[in-house]
PDB file of N, CA and C in Angstrom:
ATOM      1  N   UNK A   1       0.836  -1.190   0.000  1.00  0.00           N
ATOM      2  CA  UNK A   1       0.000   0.000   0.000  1.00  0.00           C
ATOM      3  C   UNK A   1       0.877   1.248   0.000  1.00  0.00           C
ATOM      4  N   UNK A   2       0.417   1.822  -0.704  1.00  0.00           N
ATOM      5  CA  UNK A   2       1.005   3.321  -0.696  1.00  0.00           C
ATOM      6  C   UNK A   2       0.997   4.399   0.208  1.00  0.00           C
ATOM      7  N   UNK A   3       1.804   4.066   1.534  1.00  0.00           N
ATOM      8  CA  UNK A   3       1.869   5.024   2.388  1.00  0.00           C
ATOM      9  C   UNK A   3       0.355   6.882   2.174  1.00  0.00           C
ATOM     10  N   UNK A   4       1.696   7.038   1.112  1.00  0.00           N
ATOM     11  CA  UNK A   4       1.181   8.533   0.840  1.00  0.00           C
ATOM     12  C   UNK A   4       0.078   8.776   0.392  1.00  0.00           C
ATOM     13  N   UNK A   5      -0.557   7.870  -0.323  1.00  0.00           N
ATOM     14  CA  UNK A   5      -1.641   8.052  -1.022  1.00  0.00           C
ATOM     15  C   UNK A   5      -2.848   7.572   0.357  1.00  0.00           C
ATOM     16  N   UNK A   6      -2.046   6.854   1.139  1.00  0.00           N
ATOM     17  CA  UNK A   6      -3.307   6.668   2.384  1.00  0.00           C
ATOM     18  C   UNK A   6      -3.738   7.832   3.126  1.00  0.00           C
ATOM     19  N   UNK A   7      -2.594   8.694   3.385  1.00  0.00           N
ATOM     20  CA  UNK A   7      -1.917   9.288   4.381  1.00  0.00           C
ATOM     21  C   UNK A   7      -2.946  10.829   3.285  1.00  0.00           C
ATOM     22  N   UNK A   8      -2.704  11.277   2.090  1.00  0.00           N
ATOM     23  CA  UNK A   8      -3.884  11.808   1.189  1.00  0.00           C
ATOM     24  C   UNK A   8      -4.985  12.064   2.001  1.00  0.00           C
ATOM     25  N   UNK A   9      -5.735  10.734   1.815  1.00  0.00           N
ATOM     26  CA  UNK A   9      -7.379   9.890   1.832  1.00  0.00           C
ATOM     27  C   UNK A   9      -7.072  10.659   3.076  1.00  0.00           C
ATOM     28  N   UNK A  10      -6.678  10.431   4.199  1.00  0.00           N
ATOM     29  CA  UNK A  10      -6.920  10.667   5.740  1.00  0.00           C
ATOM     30  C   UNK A  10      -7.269  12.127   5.878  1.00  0.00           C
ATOM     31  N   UNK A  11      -5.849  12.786   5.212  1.00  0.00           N
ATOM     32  CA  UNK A  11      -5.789  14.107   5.412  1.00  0.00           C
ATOM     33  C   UNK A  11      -7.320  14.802   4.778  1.00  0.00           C
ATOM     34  N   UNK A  12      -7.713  14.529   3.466  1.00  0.00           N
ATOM     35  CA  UNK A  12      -8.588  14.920   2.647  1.00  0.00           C
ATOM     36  C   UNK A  12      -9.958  15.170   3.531  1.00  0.00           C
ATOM     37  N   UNK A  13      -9.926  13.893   3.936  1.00  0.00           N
ATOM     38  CA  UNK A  13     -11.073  13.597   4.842  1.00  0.00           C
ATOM     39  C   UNK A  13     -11.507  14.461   5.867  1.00  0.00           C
ATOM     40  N   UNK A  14     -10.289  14.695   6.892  1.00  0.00           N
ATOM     41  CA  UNK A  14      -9.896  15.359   8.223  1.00  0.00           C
ATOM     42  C   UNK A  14     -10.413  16.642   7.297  1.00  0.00           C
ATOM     43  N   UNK A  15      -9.901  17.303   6.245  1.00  0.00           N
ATOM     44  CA  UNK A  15     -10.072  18.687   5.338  1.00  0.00           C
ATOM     45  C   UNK A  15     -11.490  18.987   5.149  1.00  0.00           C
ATOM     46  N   UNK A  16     -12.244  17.986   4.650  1.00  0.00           N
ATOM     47  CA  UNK A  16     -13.573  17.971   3.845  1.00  0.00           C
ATOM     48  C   UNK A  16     -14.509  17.870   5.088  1.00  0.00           C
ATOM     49  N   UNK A  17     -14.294  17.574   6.553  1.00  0.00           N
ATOM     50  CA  UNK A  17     -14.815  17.267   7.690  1.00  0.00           C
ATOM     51  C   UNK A  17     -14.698  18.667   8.508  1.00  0.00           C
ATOM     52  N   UNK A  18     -13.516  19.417   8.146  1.00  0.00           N
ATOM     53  CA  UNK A  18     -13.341  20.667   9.020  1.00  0.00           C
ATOM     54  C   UNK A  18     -14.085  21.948   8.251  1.00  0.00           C
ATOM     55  N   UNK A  19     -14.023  21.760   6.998  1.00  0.00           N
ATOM     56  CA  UNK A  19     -14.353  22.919   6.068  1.00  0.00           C
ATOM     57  C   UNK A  19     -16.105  22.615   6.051  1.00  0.00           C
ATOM     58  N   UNK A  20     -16.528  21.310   6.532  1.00  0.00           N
ATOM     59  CA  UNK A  20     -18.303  21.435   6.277  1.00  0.00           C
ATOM     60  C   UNK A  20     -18.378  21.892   7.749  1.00  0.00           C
ATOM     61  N   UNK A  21     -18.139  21.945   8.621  1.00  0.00           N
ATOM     62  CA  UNK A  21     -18.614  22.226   9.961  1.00  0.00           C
ATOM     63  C   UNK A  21     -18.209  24.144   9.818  1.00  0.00           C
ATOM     64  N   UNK A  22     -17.069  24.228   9.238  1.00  0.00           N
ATOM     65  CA  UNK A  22     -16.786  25.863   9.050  1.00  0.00           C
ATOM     66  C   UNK A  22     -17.750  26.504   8.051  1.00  0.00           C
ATOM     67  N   UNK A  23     -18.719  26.141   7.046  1.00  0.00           N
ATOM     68  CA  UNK A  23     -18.924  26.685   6.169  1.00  0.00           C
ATOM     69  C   UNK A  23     -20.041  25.934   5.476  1.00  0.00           C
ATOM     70  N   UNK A  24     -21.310  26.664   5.815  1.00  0.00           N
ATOM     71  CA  UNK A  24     -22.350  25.942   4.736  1.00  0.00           C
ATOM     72  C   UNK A  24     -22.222  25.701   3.369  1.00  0.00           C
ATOM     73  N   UNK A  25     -23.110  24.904   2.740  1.00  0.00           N
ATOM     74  CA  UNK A  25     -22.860  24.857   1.214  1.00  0.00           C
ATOM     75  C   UNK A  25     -23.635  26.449   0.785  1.00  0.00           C
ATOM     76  N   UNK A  26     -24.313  26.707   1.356  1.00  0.00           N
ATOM     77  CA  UNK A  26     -24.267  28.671   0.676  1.00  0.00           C
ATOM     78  C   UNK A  26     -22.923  29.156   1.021  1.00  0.00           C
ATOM     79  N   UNK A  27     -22.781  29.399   1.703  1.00  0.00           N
ATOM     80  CA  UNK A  27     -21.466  30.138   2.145  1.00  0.00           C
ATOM     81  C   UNK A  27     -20.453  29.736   0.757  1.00  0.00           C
ATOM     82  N   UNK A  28     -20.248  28.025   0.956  1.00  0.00           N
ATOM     83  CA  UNK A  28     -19.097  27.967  -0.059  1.00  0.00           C
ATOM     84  C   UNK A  28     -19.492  28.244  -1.036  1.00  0.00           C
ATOM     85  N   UNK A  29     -20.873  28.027  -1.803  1.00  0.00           N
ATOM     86  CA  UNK A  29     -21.020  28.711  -3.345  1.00  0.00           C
ATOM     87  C   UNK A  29     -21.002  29.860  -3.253  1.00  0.00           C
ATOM     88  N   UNK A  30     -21.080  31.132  -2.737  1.00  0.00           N
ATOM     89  CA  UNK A  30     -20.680  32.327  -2.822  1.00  0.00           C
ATOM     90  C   UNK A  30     -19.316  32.734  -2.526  1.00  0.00           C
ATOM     91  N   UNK A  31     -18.051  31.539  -1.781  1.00  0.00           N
ATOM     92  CA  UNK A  31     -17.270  32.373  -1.363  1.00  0.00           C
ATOM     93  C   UNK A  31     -16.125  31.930  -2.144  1.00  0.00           C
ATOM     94  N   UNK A  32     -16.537  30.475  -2.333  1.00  0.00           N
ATOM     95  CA  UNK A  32     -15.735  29.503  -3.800  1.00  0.00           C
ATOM     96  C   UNK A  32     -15.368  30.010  -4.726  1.00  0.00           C
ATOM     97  N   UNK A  33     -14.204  30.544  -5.450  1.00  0.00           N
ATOM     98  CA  UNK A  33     -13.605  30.696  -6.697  1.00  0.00           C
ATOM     99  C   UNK A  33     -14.247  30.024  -7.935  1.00  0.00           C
ATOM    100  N   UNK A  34     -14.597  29.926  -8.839  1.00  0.00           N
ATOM    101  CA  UNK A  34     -15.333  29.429  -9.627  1.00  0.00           C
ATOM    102  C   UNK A  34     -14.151  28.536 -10.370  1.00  0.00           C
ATOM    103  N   UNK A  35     -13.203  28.586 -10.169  1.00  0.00           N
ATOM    104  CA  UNK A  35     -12.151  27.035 -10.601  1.00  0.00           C
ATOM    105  C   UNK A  35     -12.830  26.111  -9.224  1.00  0.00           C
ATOM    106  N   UNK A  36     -12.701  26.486  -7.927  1.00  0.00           N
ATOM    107  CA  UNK A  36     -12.903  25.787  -6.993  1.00  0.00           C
ATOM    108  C   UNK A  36     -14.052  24.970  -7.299  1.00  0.00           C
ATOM    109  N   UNK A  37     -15.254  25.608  -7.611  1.00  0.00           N
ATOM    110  CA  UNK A  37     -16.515  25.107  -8.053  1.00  0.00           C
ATOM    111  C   UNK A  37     -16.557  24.329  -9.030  1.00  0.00           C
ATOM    112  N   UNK A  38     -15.826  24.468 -10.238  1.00  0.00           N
ATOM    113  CA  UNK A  38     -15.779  23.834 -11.328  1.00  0.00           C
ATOM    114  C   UNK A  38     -15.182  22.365 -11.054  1.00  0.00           C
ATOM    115  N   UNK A  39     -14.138  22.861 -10.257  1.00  0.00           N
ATOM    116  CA  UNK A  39     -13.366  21.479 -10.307  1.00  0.00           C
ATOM    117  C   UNK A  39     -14.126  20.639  -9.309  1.00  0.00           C
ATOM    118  N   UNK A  40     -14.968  21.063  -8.077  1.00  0.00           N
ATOM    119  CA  UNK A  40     -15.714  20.529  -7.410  1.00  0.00           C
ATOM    120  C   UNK A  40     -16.717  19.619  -8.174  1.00  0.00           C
ATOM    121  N   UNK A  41     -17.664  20.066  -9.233  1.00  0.00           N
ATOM    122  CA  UNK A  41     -18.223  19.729  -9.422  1.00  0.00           C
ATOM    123  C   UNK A  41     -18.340  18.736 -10.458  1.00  0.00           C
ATOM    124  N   UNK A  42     -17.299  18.798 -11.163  1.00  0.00           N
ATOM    125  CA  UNK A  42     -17.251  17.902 -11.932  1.00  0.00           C
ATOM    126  C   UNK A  42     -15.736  16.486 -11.759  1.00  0.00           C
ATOM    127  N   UNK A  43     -15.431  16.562 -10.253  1.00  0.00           N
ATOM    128  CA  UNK A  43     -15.007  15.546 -10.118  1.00  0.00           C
ATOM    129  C   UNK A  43     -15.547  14.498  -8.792  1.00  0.00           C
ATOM    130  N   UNK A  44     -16.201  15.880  -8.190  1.00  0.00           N
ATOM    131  CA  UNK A  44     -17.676  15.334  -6.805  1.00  0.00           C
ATOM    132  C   UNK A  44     -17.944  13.619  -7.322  1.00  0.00           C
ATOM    133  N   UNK A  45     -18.845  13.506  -8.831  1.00  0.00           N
ATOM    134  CA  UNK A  45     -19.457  12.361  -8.655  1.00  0.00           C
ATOM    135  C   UNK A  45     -18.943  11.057  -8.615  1.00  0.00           C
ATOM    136  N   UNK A  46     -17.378  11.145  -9.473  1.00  0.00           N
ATOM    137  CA  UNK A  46     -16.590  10.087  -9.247  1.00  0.00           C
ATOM    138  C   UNK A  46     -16.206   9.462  -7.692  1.00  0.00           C
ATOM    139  N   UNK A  47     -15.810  10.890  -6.965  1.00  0.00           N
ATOM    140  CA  UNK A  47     -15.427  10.888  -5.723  1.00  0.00           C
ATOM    141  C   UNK A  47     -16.608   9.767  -4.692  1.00  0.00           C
ATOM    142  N   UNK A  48     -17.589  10.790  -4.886  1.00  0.00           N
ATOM    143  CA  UNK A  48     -18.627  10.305  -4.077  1.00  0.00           C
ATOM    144  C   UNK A  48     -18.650   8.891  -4.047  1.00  0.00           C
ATOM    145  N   UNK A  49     -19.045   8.670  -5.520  1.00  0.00           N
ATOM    146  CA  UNK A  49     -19.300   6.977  -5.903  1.00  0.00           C
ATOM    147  C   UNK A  49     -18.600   6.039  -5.379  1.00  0.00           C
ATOM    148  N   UNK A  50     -16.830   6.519  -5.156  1.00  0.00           N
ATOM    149  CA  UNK A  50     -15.652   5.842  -4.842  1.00  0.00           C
ATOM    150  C   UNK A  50     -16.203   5.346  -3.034  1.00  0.00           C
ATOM    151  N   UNK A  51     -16.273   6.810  -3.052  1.00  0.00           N
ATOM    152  CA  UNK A  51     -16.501   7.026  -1.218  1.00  0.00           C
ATOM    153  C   UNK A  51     -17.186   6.448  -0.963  1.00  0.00           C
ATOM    154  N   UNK A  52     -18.602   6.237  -1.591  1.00  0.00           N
ATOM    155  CA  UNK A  52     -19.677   5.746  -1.144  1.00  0.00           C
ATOM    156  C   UNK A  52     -20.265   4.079  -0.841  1.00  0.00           C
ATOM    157  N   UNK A  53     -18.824   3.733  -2.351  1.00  0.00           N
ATOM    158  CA  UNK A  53     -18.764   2.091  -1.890  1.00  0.00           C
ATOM    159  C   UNK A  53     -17.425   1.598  -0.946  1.00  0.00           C
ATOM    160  N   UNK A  54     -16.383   2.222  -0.280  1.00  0.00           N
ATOM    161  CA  UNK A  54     -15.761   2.584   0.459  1.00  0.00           C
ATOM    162  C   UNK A  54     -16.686   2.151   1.995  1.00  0.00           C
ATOM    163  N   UNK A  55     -17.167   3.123   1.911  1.00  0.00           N
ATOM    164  CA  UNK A  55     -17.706   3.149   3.687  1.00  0.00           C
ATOM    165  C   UNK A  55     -18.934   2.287   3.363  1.00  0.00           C
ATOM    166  N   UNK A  56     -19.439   1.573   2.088  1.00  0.00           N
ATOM    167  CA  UNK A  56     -20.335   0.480   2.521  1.00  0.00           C
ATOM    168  C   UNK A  56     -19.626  -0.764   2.761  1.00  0.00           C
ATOM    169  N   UNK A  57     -18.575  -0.783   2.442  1.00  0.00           N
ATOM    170  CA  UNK A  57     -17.028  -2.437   2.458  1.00  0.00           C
ATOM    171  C   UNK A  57     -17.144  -1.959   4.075  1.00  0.00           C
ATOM    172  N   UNK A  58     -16.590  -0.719   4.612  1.00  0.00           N
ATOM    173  CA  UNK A  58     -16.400  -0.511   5.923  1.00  0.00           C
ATOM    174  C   UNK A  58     -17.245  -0.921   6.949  1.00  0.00           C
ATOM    175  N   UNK A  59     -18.830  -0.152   6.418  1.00  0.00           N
ATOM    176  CA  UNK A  59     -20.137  -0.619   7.501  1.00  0.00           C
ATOM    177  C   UNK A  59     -20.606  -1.994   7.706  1.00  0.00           C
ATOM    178  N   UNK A  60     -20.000  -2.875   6.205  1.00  0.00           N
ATOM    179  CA  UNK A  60     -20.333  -4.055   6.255  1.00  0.00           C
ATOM    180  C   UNK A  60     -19.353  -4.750   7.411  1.00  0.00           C
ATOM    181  N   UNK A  61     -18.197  -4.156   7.763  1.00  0.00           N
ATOM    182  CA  UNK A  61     -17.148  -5.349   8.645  1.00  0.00           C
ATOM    183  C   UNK A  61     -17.581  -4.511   9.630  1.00  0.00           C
ATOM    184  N   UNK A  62     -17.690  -3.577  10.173  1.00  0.00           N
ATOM    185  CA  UNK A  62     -17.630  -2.772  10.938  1.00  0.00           C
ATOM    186  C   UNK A  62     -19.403  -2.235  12.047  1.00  0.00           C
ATOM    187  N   UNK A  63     -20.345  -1.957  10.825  1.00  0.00           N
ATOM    188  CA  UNK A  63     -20.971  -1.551  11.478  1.00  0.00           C
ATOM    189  C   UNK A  63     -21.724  -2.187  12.504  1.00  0.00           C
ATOM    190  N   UNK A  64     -21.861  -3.899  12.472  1.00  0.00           N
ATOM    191  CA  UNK A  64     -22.560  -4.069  13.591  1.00  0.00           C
ATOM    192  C   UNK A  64     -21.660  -3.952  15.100  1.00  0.00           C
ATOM    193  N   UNK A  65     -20.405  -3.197  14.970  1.00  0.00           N
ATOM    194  CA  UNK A  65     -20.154  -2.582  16.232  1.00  0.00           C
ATOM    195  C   UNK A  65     -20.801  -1.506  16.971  1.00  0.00           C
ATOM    196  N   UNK A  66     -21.899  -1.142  16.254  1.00  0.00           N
ATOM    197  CA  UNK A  66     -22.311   0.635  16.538  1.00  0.00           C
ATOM    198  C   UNK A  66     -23.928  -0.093  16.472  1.00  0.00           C
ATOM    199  N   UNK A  67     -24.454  -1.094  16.250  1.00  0.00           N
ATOM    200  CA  UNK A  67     -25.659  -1.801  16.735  1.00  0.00           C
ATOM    201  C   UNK A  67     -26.053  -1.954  17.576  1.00  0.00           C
ATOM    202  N   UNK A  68     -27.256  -1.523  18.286  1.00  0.00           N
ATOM    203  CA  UNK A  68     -27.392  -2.384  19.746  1.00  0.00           C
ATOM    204  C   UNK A  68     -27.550  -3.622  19.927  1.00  0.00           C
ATOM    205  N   UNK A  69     -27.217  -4.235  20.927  1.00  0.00           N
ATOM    206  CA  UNK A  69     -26.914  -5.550  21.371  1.00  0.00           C
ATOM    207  C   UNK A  69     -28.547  -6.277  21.151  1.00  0.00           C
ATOM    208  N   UNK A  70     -28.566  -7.382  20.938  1.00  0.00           N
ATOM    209  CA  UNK A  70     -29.501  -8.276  20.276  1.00  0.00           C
ATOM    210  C   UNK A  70     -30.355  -8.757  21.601  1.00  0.00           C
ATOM    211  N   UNK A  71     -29.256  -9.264  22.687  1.00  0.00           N
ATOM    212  CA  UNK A  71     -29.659  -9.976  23.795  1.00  0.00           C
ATOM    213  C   UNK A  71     -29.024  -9.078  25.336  1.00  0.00           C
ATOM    214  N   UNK A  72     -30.860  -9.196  25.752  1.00  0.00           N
ATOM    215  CA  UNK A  72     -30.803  -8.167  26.737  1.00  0.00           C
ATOM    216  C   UNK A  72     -30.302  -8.266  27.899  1.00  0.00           C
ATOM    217  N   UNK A  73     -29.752  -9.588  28.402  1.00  0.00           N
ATOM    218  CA  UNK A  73     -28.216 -10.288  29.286  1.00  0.00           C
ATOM    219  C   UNK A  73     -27.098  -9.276  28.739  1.00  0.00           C
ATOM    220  N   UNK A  74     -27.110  -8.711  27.750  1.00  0.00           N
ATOM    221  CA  UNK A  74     -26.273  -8.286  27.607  1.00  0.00           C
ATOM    222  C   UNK A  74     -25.518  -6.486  27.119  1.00  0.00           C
ATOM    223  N   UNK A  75     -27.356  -6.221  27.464  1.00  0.00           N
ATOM    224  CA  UNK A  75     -27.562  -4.433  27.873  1.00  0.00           C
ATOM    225  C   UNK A  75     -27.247  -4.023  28.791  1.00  0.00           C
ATOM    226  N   UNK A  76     -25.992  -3.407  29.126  1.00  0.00           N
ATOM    227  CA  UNK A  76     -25.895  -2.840  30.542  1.00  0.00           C
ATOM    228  C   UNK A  76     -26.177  -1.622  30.367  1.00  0.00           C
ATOM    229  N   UNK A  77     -26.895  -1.249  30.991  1.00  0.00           N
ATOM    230  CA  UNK A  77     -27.187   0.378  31.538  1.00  0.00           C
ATOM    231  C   UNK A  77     -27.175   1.200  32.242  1.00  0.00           C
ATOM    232  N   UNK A  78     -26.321   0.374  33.097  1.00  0.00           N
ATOM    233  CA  UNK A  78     -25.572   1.137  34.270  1.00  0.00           C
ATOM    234  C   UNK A  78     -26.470   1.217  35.531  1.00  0.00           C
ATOM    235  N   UNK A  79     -26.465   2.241  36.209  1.00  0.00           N
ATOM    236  CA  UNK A  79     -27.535   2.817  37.761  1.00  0.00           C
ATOM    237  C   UNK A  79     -26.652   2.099  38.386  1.00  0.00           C
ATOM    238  N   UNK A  80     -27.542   1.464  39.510  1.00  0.00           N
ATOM    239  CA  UNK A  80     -27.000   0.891  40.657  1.00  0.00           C
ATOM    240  C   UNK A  80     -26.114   2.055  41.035  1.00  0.00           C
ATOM    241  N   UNK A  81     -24.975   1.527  42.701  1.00  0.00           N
ATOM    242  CA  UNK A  81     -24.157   2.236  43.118  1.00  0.00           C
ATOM    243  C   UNK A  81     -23.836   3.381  43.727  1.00  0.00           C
TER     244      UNK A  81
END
């Protein structure tokens, strides 16, 4: 695996995660450079698509960690104490 190209993906992510919490999508279409936009938009759908079967490979190994538990022996909910 390619170090750098992981190390990219991470950073990109961490980028695209800080800049939506800083900045609505109005905000960025008015404040966006219109290369910014352009290039946004016409490489968005590849991206997405990539991304999108990405974190379904992920949710599939992963997500029934973030499930609630099936069997109720095995709900703790704390109190007591």
């Amino acid at each position: 695996m390619d170090t750098q190209l992981e190390y990219g993906i991470g950073t990109a992510v961490f980028v695209l995660e800080h800049a939506s919490e800083k900045l609505s999508p109005e905000e960025a279409d008015r404040e966006f450079s219109e290369t910014t936009k352009e290039n946004f938009w016409r490489m968005w759908p590849g991206i997405k698509d990539w991304a999108d079967a990405l974190w379904q490979l992920i949710d599939e190994e992963r997500g029934h960690m973030a499930r609630p538990a099936l069997d109720e022996e095995l709900d703790d909910v704390g109190g007591g104490g």
